[in-house]
C-alpha atoms as a PDB file:
ATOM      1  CA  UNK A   1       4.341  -8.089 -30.009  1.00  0.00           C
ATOM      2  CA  UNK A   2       7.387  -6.842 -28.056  1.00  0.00           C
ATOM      3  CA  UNK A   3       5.539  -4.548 -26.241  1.00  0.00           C
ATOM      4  CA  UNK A   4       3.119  -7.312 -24.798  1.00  0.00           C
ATOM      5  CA  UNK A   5       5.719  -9.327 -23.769  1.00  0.00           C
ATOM      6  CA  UNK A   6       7.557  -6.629 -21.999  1.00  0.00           C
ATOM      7  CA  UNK A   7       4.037  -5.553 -20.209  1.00  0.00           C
ATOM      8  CA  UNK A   8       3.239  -8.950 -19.245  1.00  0.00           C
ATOM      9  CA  UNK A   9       7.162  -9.883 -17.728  1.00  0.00           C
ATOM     10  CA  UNK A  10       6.780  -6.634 -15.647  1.00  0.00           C
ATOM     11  CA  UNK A  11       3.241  -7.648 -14.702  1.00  0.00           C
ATOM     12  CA  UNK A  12       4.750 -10.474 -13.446  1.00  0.00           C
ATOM     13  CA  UNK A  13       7.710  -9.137 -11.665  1.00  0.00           C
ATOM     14  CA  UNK A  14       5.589  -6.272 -10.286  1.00  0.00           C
ATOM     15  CA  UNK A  15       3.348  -9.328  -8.236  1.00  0.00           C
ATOM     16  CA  UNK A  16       5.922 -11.363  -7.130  1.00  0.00           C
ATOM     17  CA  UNK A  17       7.890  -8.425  -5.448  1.00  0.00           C
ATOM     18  CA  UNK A  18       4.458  -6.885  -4.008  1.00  0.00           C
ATOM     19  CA  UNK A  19       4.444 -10.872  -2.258  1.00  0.00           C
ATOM     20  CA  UNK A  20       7.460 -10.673  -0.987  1.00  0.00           C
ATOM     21  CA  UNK A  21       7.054  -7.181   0.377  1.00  0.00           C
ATOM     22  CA  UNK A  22       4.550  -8.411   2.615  1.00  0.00           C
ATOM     23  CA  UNK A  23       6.122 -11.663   3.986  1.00  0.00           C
ATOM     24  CA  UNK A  24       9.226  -9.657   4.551  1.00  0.00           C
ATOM     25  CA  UNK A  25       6.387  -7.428   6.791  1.00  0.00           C
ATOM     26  CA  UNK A  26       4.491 -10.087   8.150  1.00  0.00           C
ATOM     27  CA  UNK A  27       8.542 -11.387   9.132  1.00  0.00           C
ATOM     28  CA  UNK A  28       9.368  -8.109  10.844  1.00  0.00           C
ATOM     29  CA  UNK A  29       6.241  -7.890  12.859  1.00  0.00           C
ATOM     30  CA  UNK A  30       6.336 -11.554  14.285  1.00  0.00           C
ATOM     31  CA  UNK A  31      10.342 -10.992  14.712  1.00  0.00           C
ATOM     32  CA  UNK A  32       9.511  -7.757  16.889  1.00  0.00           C
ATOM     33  CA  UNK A  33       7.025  -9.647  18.729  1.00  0.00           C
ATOM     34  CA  UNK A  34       8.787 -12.761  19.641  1.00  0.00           C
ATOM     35  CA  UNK A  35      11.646  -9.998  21.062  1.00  0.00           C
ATOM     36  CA  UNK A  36       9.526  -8.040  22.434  1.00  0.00           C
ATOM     37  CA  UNK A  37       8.164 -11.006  24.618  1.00  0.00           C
ATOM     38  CA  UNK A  38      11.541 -12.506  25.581  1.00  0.00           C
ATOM     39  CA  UNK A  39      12.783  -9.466  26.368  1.00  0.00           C
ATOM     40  CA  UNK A  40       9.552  -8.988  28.723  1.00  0.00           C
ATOM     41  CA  UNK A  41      10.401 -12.567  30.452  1.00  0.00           C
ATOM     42  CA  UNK A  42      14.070 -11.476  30.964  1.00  0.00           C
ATOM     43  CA  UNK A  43      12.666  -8.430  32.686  1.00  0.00           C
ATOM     44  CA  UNK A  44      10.153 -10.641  34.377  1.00  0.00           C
ATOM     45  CA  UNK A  45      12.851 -13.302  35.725  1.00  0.00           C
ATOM     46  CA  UNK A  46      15.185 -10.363  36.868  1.00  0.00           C
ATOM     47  CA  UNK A  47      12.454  -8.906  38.938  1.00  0.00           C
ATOM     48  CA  UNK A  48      11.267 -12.270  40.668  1.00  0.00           C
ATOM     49  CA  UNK A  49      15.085 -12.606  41.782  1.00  0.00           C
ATOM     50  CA  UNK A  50      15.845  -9.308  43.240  1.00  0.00           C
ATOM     51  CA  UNK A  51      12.654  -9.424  44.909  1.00  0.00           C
END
Protein backbone atom coordinates (compact mmCIF):
# COMPACT_ATOMS: atom_id res chain seq x y z
CA UNK A 1 0.00 0.00 0.00
CA UNK A 2 2.89 2.37 0.80
CA UNK A 3 4.34 1.99 -2.32
CA UNK A 4 1.09 3.21 -4.21
CA UNK A 5 0.80 6.05 -2.28
CA UNK A 6 4.33 7.11 -2.70
CA UNK A 7 3.93 6.48 -6.72
CA UNK A 8 0.82 8.32 -6.92
CA UNK A 9 2.17 11.67 -4.58
CA UNK A 10 5.18 11.75 -7.02
CA UNK A 11 2.81 11.33 -9.97
CA UNK A 12 1.35 14.20 -8.76
CA UNK A 13 4.24 16.36 -7.95
CA UNK A 14 5.96 15.27 -11.18
CA UNK A 15 2.67 17.17 -13.21
CA UNK A 16 2.36 20.07 -11.33
CA UNK A 17 6.14 21.02 -11.67
CA UNK A 18 6.11 19.95 -15.56
CA UNK A 19 3.02 23.02 -15.46
CA UNK A 20 4.87 25.29 -13.98
CA UNK A 21 7.94 24.69 -16.09
CA UNK A 22 6.13 25.84 -18.95
CA UNK A 23 4.34 29.01 -17.64
CA UNK A 24 7.65 30.00 -16.20
CA UNK A 25 8.65 29.53 -20.30
CA UNK A 26 5.73 30.87 -21.77
CA UNK A 27 6.72 34.02 -18.92
CA UNK A 28 10.26 34.34 -20.23
CA UNK A 29 9.36 34.42 -23.85
CA UNK A 30 6.53 37.14 -23.57
CA UNK A 31 9.00 39.05 -20.95
CA UNK A 32 11.80 39.00 -23.78
CA UNK A 33 9.35 40.13 -26.21
CA UNK A 34 7.69 42.97 -24.52
CA UNK A 35 11.69 44.19 -23.99
CA UNK A 36 12.64 43.48 -26.96
CA UNK A 37 9.86 45.85 -28.42
CA UNK A 38 10.36 48.76 -26.01
CA UNK A 39 13.72 48.65 -26.40
CA UNK A 40 13.05 48.84 -30.37
CA UNK A 41 10.71 52.10 -29.72
CA UNK A 42 13.49 53.69 -27.56
CA UNK A 43 15.77 53.11 -30.50
CA UNK A 44 13.01 54.25 -32.77
CA UNK A 45 12.26 57.65 -30.76
CA UNK A 46 16.11 58.35 -30.51
CA UNK A 47 16.47 58.13 -34.21
CA UNK A 48 13.35 60.38 -35.16
CA UNK A 49 15.09 63.12 -32.83
CA UNK A 50 18.56 63.20 -34.06
CA UNK A 51 17.27 63.13 -37.42
Amino acid sequence: MKPLIITLLSIIALSGCSATWSGFKEDTSNAADWTKGKVNQGADFVKEKTE
